[in-house]
Protein backbone atom coordinates (compact mmCIF):
# COMPACT_ATOMS: atom_id res chain seq x y z
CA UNK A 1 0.00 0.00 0.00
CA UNK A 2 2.47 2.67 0.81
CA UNK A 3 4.56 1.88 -2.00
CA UNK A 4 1.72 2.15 -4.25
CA UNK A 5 -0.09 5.34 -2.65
CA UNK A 6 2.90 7.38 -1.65
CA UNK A 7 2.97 10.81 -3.53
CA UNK A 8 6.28 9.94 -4.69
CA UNK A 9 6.24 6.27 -5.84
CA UNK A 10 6.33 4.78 -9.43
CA UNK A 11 7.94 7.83 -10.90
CA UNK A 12 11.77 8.55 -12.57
CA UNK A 13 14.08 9.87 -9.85
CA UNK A 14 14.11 13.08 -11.51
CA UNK A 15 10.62 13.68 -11.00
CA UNK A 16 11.09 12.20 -7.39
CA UNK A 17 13.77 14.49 -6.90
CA UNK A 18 11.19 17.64 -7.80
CA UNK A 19 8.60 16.48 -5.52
CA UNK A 20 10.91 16.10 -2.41
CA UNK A 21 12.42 19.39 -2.83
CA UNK A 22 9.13 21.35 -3.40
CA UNK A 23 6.33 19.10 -1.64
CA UNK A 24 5.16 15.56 -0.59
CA UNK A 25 2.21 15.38 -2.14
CA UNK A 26 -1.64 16.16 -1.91
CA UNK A 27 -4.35 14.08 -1.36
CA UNK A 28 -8.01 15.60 -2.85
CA UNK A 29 -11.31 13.94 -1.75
CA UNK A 30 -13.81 15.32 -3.97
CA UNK A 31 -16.91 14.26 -2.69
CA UNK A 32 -19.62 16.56 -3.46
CA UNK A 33 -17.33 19.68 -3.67
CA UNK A 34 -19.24 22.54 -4.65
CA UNK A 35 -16.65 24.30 -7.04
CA UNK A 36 -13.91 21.83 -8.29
CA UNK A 37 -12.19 24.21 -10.42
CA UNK A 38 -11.46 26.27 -7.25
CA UNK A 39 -10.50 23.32 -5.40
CA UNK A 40 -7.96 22.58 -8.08
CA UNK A 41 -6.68 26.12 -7.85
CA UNK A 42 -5.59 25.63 -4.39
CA UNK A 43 -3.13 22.76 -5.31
CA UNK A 44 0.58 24.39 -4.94
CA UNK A 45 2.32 24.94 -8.54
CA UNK A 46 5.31 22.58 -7.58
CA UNK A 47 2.88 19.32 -6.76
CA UNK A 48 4.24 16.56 -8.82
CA UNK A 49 1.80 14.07 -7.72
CA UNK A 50 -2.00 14.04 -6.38
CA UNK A 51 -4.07 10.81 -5.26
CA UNK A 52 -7.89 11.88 -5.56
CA UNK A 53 -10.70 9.99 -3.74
CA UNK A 54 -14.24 10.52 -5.29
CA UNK A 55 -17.86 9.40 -3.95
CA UNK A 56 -20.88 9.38 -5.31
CA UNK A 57 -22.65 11.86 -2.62
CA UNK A 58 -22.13 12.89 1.16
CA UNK A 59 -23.45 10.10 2.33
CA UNK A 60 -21.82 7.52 0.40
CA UNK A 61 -19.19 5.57 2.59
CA UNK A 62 -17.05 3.95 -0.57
CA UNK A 63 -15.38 5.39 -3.60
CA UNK A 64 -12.55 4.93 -6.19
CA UNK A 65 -8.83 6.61 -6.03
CA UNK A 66 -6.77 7.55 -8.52
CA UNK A 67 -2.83 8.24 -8.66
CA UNK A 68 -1.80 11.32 -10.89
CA UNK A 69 1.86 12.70 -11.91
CA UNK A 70 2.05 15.86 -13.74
CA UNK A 71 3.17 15.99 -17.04
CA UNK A 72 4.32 19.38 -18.15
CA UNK A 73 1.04 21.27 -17.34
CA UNK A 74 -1.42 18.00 -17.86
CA UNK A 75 -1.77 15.39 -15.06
CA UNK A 76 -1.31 11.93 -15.93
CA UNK A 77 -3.20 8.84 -14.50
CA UNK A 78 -0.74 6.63 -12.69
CA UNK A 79 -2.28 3.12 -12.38
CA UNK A 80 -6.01 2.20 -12.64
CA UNK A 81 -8.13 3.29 -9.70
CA UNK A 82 -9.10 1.04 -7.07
CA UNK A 83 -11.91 0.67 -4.58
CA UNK A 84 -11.52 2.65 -1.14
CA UNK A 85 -13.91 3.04 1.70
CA UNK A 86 -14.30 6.23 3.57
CA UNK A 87 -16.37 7.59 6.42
CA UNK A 88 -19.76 5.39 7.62
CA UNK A 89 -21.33 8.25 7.57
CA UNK A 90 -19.86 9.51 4.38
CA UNK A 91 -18.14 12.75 3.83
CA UNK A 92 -18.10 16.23 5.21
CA UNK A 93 -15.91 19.84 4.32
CA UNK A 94 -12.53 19.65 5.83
CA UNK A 95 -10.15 21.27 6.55
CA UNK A 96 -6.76 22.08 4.30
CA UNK A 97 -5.50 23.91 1.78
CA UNK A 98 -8.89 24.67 0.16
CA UNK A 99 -11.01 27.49 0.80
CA UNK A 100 -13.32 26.93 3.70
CA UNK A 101 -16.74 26.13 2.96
CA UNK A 102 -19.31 28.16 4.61
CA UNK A 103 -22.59 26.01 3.88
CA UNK A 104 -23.49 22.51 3.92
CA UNK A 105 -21.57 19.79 6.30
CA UNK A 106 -18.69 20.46 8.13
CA UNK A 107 -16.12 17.70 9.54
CA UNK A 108 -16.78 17.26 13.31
CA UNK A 109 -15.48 15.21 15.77
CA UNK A 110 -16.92 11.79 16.37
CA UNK A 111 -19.50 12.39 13.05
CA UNK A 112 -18.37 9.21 11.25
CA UNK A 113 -17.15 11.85 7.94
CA UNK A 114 -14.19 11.15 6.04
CA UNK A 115 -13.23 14.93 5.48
CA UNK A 116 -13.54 16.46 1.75
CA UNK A 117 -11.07 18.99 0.15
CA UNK A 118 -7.61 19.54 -0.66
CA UNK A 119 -4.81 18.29 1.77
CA UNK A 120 -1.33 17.51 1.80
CA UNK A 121 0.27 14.19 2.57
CA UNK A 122 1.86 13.80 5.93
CA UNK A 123 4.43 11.29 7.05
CA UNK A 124 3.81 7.67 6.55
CA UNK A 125 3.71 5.24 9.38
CA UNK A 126 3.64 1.37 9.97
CA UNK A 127 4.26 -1.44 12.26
CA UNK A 128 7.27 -2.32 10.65
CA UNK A 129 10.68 -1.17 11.89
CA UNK A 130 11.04 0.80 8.44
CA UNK A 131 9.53 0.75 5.42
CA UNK A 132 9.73 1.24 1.39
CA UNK A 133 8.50 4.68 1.06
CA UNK A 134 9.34 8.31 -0.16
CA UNK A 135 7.48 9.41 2.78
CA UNK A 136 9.14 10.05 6.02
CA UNK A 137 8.32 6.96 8.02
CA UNK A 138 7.31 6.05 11.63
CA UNK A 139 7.71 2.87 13.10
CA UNK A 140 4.89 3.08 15.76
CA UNK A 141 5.54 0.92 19.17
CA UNK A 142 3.13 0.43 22.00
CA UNK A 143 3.38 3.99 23.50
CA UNK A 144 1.98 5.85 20.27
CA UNK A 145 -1.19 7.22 20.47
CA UNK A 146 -3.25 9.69 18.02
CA UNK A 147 -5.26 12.24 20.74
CA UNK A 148 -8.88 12.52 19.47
CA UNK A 149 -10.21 14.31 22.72
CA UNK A 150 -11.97 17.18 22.31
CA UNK A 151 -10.02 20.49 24.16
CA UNK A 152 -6.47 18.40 24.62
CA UNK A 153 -3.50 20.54 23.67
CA UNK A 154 -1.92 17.54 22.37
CA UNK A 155 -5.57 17.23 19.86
CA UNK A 156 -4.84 15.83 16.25
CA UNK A 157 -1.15 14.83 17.03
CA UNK A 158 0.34 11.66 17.46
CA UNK A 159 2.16 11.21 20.87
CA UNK A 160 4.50 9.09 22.58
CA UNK A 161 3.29 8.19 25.97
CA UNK A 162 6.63 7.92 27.27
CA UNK A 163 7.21 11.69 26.71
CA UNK A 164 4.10 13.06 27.52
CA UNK A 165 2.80 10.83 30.10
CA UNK A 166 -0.46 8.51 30.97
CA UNK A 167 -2.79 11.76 31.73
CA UNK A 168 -2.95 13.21 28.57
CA UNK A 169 -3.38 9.76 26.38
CA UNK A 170 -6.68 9.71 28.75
CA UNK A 171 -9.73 8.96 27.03
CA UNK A 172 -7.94 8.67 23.61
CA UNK A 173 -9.11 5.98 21.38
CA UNK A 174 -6.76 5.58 19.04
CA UNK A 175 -3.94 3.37 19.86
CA UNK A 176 -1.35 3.60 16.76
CA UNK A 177 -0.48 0.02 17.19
CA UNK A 178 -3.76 -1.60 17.28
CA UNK A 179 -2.36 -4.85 16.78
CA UNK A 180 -0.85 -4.49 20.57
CA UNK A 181 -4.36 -3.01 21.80
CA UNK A 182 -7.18 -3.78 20.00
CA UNK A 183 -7.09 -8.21 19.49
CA UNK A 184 -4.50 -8.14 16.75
CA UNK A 185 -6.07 -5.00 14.65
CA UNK A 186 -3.97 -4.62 10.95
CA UNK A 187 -5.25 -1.21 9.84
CA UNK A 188 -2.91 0.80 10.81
CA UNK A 189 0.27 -1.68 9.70
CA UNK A 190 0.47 0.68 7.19
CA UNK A 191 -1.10 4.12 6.45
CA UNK A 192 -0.18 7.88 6.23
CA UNK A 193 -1.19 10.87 7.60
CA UNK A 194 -3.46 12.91 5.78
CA UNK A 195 -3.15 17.14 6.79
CA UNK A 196 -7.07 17.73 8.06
CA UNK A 197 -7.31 19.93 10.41
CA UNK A 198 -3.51 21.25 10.40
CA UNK A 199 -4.78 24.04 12.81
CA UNK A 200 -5.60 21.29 15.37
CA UNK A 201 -9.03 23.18 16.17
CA UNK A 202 -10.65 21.68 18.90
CA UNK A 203 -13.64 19.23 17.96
CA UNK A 204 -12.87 20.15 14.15
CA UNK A 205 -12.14 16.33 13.46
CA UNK A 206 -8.72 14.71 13.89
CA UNK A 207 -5.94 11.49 13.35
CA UNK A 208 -7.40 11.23 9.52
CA UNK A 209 -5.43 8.53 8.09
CA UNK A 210 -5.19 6.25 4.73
CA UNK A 211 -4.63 3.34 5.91
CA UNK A 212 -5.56 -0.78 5.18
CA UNK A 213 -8.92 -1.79 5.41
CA UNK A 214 -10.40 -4.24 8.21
CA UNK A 215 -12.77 -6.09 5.85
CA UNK A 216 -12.82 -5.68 2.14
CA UNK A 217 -15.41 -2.93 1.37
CA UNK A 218 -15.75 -2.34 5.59
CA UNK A 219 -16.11 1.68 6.22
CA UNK A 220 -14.25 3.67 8.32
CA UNK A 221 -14.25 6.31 11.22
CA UNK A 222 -13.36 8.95 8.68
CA UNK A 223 -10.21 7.74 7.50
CA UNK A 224 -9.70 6.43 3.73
CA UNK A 225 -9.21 2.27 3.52
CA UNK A 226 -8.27 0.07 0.89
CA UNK A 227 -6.57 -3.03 0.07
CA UNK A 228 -3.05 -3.85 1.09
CA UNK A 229 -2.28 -4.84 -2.38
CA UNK A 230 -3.35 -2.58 -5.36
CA UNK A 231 -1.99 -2.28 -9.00
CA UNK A 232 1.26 -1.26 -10.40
């Protein structure tokens, strides 16, 4: 999966070489946007690759994604698309590096969403010690956590309970290695970050991941799932 879905895989080093230098990548869920032109005004000029997710509607919790490289000014499908799942609930605006959007639903904490718009890439993470990526990579242990609690300083941010102590994982529910706490859990042996909510506002939705699926066509929480092997 991260091989396949990193901003920067299956491309000549050259290319590669832009991309790291300017930026890692963006990923656009373009469920129900209201104005994609403007959304795809908002992607930086130096973006060498994009990975778009589209539903059907809001409500929809599965869709297709699609790799893209740019090619002088045109962007280029990389691959054929493949099935993903997203929210339970569907979709909702997020937040990133699109406009904000004034009517219809916003991403909240806790809604079931998957969050629509423009965002960049974060690092990549795993249960592995390291692995095949462009993307920075985390090897997650036992003491990483993602803090999903509502007013937390340490909201939307993955932690290290060793460094910032039991108290203020309280009440989180999202252990990064959920194979350690949750009964052998694989979705999160390997994923990336996706930039919602780089603000970290308070209840504005956070720890939005791609990352495996559970169960082939299972929703998610708001995160984007798919298949841990997809094609070249």
């Amino acid at each position: 999966m991260l091989e396949s879905c990193s901003p920067r895989a299956n491309l000549p080093k050259p290319r590669w070489l832009i991309a790291a230098a300017f930026l890692l990548g963006a990923l656009c869920s373009c469920a129900g946007l209201r104005d994609r032109t403007k959304s795809s005004a908002v992607i930086p000029q130096a973006t060498q690759q994009l990975v778009v997710v589209i539903t059907p509607d809001w409500d929809a919790p599965i869709g297709r994604l699609q790799r893209f490289a740019r090619d002088d000014s045109q962007w280029v499908a990389v691959g054929e698309p493949v099935s993903v799942t997203v929210g339970r609930s569907g979709s909702a605006s997020g937040r990133g590096l699109h406009p904000a959007q004034v009517d219809g639903l916003q991403k909240r904490e806790g809604d079931g969403r998957a969050p629509a718009g423009v965002f960049k890439i974060g690092d990549a993470f795993g249960y592995a010690s390291q692995a095949r990526t462009g993307l920075n990579y985390q090897a997650l242990d036992g003491d990483d956590w993602c803090i999903d609690v509502t007013g937390s300083p340490l909201y939307n941010r993955i932690v290290d309970r060793k460094d910032v102590g039991d108290a203020a994982i309280a009440g989180a529910s999202e252990p990064m290695r959920r194979d350690l706490h949750l009964d052998g859990d694989q979705r999160y042996r390997e994923g990336f970050v996706i930039e919602h909510n780089p603000e970290r506002v308070s209840g504005g939705g956070s720890c939005i991941f791609a990352h495996l699926w559970k169960a082939s066509g299972a929703p998610t929480a708001g995160c984007t799932a798919m298949a841990k092997t997809l094609p070249p």
